[in-house]
N, C-alpha and C. Protein backbone atom coordinates (compact mmCIF):
# COMPACT_ATOMS: atom_id res chain seq x y z
N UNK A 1 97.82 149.73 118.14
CA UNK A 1 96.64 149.25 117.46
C UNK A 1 96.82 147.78 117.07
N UNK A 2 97.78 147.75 116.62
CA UNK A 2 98.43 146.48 115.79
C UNK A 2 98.07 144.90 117.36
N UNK A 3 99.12 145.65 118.20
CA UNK A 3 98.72 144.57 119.45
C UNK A 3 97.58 144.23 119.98
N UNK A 4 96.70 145.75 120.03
CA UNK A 4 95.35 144.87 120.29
C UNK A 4 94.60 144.03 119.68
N UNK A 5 94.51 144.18 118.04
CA UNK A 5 94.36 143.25 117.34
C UNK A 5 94.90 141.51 117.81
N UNK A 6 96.42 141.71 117.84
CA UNK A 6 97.00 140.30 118.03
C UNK A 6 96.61 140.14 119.22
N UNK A 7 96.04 140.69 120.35
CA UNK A 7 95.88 139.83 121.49
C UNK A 7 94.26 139.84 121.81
N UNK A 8 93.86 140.90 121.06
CA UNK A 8 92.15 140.00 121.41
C UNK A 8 91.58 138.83 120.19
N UNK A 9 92.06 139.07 119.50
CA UNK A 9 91.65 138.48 117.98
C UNK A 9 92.13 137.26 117.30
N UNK A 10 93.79 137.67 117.41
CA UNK A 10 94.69 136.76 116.36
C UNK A 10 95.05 135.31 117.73
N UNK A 11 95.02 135.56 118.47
CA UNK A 11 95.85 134.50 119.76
C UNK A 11 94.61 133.62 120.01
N UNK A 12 93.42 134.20 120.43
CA UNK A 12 92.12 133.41 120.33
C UNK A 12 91.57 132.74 119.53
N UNK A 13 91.72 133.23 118.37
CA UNK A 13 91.70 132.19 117.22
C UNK A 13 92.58 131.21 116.80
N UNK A 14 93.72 131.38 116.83
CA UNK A 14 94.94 130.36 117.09
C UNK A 14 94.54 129.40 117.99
N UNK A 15 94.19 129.57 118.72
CA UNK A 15 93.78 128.36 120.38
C UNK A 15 93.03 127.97 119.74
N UNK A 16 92.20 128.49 118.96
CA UNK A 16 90.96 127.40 118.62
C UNK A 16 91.07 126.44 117.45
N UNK A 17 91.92 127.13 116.64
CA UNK A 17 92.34 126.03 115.14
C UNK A 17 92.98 125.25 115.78
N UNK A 18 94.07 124.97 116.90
CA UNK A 18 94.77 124.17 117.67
C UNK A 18 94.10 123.30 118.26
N UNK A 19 93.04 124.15 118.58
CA UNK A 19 91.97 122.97 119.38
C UNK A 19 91.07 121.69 118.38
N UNK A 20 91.12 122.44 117.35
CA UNK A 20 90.02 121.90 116.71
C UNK A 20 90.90 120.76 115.73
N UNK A 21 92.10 120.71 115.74
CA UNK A 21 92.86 119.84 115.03
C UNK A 21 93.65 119.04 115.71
N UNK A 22 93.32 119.41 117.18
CA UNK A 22 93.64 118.23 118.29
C UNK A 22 92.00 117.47 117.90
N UNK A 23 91.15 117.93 118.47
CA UNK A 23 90.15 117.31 118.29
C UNK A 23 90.01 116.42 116.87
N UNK A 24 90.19 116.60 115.35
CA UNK A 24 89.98 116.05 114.40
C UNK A 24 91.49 114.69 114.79
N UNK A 25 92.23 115.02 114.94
CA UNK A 25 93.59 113.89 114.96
C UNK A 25 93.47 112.90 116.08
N UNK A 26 92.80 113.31 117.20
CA UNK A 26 92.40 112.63 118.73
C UNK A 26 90.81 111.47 118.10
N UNK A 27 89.86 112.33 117.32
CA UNK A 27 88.71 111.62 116.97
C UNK A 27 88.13 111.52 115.87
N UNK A 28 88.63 111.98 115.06
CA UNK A 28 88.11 112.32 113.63
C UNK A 28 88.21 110.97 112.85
N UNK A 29 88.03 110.79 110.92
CA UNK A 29 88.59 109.76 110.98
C UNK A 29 89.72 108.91 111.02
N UNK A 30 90.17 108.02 111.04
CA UNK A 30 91.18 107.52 110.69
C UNK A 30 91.63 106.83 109.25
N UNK A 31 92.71 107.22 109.17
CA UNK A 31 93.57 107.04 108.10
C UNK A 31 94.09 105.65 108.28
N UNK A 32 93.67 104.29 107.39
CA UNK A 32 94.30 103.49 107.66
C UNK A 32 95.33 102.82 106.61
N UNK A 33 97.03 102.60 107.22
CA UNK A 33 97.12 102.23 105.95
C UNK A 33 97.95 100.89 106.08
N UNK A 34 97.53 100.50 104.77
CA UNK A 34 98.57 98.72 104.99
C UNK A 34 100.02 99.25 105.19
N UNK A 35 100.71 98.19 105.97
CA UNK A 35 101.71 97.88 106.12
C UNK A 35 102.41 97.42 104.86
N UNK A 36 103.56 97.83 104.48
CA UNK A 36 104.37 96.98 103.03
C UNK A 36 104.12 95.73 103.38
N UNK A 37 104.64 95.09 104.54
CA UNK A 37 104.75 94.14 104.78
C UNK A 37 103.33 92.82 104.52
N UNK A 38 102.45 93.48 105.20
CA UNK A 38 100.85 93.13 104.88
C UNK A 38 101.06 92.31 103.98
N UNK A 39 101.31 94.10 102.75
CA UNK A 39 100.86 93.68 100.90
C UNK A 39 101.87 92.91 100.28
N UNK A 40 103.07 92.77 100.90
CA UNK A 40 104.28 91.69 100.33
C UNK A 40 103.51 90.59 100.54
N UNK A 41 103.13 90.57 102.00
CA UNK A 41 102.39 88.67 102.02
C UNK A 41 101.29 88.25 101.28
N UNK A 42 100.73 89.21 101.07
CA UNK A 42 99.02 88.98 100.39
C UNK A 42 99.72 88.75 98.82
N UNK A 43 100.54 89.02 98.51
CA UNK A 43 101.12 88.98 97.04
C UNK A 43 101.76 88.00 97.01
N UNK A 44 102.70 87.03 97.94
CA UNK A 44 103.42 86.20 97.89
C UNK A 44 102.39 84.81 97.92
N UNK A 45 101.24 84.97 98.88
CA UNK A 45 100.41 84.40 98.90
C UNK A 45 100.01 84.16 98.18
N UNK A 46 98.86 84.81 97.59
CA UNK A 46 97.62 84.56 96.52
C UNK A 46 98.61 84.86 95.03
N UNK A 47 99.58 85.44 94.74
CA UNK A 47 99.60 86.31 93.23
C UNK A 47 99.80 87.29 92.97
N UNK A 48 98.05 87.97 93.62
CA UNK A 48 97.35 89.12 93.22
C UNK A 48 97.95 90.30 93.94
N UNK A 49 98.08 91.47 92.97
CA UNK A 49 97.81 92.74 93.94
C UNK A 49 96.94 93.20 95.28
N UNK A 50 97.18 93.17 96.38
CA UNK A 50 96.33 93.35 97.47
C UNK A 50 95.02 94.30 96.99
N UNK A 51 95.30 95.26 96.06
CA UNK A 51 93.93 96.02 95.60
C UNK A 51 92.90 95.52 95.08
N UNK A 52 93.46 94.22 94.42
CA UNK A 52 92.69 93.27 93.41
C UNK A 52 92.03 92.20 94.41
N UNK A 53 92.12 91.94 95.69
CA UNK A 53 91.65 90.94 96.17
C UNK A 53 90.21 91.40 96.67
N UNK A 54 89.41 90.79 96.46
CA UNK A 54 87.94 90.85 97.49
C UNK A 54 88.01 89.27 98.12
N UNK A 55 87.96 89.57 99.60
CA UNK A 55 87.84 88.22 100.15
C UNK A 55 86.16 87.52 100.25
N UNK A 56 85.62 86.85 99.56
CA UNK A 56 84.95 85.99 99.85
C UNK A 56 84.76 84.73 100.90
N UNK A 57 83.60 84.39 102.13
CA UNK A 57 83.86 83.24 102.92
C UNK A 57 82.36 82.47 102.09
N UNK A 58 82.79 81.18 101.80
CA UNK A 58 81.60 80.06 101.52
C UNK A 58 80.80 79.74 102.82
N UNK A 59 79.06 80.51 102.33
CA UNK A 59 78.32 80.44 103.57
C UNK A 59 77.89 79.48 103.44
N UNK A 60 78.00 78.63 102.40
CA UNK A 60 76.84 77.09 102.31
C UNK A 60 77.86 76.02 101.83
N UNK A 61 76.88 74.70 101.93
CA UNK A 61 78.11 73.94 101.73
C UNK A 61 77.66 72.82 100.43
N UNK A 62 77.35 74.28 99.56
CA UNK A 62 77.37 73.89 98.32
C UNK A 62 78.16 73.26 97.75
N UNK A 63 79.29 73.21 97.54
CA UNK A 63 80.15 73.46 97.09
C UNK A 63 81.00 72.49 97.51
N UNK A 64 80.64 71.68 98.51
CA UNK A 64 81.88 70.89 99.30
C UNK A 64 81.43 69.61 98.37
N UNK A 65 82.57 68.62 98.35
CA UNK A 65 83.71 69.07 99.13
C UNK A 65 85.00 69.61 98.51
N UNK A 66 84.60 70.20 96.95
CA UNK A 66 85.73 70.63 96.13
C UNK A 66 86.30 72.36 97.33
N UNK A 67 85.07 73.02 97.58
CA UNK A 67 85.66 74.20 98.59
C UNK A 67 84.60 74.16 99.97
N UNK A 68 84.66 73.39 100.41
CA UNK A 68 83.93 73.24 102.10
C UNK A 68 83.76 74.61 102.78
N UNK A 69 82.82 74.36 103.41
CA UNK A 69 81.93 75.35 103.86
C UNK A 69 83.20 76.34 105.12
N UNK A 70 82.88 77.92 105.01
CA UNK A 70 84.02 78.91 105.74
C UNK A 70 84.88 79.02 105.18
N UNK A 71 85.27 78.25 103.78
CA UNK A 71 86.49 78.47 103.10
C UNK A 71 86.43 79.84 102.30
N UNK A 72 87.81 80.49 102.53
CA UNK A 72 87.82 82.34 102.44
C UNK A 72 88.61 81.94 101.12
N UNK A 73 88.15 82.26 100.02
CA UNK A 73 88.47 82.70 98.78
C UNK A 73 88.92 83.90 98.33
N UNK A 74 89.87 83.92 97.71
CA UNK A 74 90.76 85.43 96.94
C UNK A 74 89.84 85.62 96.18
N UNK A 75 89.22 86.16 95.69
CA UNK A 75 88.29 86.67 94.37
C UNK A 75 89.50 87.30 93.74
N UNK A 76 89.59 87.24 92.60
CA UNK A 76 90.73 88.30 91.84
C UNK A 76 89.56 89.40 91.03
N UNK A 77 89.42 90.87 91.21
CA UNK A 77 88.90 91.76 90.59
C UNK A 77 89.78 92.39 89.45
N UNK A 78 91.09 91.65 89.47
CA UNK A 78 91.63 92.35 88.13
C UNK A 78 91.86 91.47 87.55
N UNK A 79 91.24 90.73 86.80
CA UNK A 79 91.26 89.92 85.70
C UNK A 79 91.19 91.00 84.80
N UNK A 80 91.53 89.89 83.44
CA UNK A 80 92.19 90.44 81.96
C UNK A 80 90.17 90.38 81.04
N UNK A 81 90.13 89.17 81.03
CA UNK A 81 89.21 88.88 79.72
C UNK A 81 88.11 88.03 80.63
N UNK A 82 86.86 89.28 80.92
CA UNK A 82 85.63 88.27 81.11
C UNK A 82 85.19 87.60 80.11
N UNK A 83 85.08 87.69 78.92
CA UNK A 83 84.97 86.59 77.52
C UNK A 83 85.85 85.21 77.55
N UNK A 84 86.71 85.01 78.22
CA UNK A 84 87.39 83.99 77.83
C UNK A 84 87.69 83.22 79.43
N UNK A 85 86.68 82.85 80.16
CA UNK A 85 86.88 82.48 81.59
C UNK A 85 86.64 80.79 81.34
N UNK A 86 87.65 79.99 81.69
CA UNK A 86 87.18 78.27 81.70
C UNK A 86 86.26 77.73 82.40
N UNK A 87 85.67 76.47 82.00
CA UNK A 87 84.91 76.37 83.25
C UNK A 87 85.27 75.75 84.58
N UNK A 88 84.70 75.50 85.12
CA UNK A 88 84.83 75.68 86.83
C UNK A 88 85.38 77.20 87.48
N UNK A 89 85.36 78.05 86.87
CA UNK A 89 86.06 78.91 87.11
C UNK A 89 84.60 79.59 88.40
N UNK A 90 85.13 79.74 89.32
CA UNK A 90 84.15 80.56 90.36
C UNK A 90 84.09 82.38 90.21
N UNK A 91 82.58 82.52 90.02
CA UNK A 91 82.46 84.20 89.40
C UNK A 91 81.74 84.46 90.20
N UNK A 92 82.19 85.94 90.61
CA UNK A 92 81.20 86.69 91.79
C UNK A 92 80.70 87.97 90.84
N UNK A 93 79.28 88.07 90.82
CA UNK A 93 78.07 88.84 90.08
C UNK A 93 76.95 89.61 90.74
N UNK A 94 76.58 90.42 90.41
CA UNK A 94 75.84 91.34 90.91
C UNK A 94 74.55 90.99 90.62
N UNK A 95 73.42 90.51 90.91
CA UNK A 95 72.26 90.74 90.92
C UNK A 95 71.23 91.71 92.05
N UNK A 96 69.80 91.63 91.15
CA UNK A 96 69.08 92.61 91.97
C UNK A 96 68.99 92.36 93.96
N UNK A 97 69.24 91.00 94.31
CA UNK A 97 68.83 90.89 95.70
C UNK A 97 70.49 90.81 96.22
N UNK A 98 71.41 91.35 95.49
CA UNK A 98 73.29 91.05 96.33
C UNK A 98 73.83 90.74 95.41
N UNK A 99 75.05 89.95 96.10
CA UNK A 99 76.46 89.70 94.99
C UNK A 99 75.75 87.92 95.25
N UNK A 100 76.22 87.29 93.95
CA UNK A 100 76.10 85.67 94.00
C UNK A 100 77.58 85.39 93.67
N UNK A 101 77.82 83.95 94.34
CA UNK A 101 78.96 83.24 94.09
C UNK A 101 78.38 81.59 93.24
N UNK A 102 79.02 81.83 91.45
CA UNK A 102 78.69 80.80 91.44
C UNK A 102 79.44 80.34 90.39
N UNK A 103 79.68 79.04 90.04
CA UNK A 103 80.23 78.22 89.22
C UNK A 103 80.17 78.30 87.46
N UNK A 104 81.13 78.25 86.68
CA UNK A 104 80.61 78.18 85.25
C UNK A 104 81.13 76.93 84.75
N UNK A 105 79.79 76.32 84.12
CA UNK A 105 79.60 75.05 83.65
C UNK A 105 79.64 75.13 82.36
N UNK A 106 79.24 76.65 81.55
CA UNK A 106 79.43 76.35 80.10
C UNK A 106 79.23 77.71 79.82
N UNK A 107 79.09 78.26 78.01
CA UNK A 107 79.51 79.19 77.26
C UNK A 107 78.79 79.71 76.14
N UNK A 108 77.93 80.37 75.73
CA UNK A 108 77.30 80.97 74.67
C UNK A 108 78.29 82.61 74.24
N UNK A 109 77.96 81.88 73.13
CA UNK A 109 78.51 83.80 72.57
C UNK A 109 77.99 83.93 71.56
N UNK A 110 76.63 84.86 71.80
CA UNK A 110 75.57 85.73 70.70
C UNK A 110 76.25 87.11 70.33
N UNK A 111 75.19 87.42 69.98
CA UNK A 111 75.26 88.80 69.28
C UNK A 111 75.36 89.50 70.20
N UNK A 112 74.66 89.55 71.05
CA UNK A 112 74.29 90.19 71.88
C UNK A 112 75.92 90.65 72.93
N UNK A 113 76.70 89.81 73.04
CA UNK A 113 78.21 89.33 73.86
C UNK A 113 78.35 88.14 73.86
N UNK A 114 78.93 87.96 75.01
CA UNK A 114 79.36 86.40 75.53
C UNK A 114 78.26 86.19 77.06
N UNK A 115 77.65 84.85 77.18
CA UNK A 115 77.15 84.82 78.35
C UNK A 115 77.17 83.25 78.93
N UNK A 116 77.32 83.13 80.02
CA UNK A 116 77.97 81.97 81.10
C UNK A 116 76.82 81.33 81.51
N UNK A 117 76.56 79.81 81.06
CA UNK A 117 75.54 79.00 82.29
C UNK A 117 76.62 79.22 83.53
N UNK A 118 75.99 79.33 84.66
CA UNK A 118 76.59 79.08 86.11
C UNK A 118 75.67 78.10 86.94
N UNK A 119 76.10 77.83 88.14
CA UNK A 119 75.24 76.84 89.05
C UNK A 119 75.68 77.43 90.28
N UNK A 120 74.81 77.13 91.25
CA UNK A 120 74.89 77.29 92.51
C UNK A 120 75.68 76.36 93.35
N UNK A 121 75.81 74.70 92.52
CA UNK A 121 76.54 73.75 93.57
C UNK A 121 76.53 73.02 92.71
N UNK A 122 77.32 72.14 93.38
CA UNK A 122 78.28 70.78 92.49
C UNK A 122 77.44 70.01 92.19
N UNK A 123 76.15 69.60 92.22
CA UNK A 123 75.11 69.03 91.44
C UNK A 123 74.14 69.82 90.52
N UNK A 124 75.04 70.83 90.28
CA UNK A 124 74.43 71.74 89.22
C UNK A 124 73.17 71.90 89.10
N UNK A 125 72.61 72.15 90.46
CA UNK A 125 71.41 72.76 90.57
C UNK A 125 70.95 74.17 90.08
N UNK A 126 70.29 75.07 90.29
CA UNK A 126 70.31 76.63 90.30
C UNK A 126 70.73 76.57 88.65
N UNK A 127 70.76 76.14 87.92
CA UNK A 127 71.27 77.10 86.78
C UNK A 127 70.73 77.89 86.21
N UNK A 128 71.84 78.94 86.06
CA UNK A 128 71.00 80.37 85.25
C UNK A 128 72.02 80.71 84.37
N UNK A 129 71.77 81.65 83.71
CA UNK A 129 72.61 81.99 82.43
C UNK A 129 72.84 83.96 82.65
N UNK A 130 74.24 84.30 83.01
CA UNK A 130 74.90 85.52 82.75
C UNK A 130 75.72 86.29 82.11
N UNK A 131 75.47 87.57 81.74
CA UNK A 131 76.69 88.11 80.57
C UNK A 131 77.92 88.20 81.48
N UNK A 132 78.47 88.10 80.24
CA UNK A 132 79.87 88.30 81.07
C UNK A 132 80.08 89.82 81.47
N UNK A 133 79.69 90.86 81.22
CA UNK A 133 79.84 92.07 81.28
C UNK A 133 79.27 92.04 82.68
N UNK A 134 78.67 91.05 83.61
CA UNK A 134 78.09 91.12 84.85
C UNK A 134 79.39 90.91 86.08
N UNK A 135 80.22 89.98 85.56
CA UNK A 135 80.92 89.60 86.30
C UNK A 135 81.86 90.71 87.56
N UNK A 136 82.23 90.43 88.38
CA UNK A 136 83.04 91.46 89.00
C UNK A 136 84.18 90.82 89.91
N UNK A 137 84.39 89.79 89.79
CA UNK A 137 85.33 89.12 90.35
C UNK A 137 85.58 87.48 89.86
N UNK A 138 86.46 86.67 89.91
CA UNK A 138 87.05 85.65 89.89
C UNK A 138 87.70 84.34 90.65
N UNK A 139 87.71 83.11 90.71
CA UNK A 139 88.57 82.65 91.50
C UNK A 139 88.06 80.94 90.39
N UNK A 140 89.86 81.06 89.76
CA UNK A 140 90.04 79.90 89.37
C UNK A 140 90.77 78.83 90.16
N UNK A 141 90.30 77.68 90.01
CA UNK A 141 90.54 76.56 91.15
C UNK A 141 92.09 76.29 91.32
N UNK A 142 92.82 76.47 90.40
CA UNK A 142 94.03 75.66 89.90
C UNK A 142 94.77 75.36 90.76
């Protein structure tokens, strides 16, 4: 009894979990993972923890010629204190139409929190005014 079980039942189903986990490992997704080596350089490089980096590229050439246009920026996402950022400090922010990359020129702190004039470019065009609780990334010039 026992064998017919294992050979119509138990062996056919075996082939197929076999199959089906060739299939997931052959096409399924992939698992990708950094190299130590990678995250040693990205750390020796920039500072930052490789987790902490968002790479930013400058699409305009706002900005030139202190950061000229294609220049790939570290954003640091693990900063300490959005309240206490200097200026020139470059902040990446979330608004309703995307993320903006922009400059802080100066500093209010209401009741309300702390909130940042920024600009769009080195003739301090665009200015608008954001909380700091907006912020989501960093990149000081130094």
């Amino acid at each position: 009894m026992m064998s017919r079980f294992v050979k119509f039942w138990l062996i056919p189903l075996l082939i197929v979990v076999i199959f089906l986990v060739f299939l997931v490992l052959k096409w399924g997704p992939k698992i990708i993972q950094s190299p130590v080596s990678i995250s040693s350089d990205l750390k020796s490089q920039t500072g930052l923890n490789p987790t902490c980096i968002y790479p930013v590229v400058m699409s305009s050439p706002s900005f030139e010629p202190t950061i000229p246009e294609g220049t790939k920026l570290m954003m640091n996402k693990c900063f300490e204190d959005k309240n206490n950022l200097p200026e020139k400090t470059m902040v990446l922010f979330k608004q309703n139409d995307g993320l903006k990359l922009r400059m802080i020129v100066g500093k209010k702190e209401l009741q309300d929190g702390v909130f940042y004039q920024v600009v769009r470019s080195l003739d301090k065009s665009g200015e608008e005014t954001i909380n700091a609780k907006e912020i989501l990334a960093v990149w000081d010039q130094k």
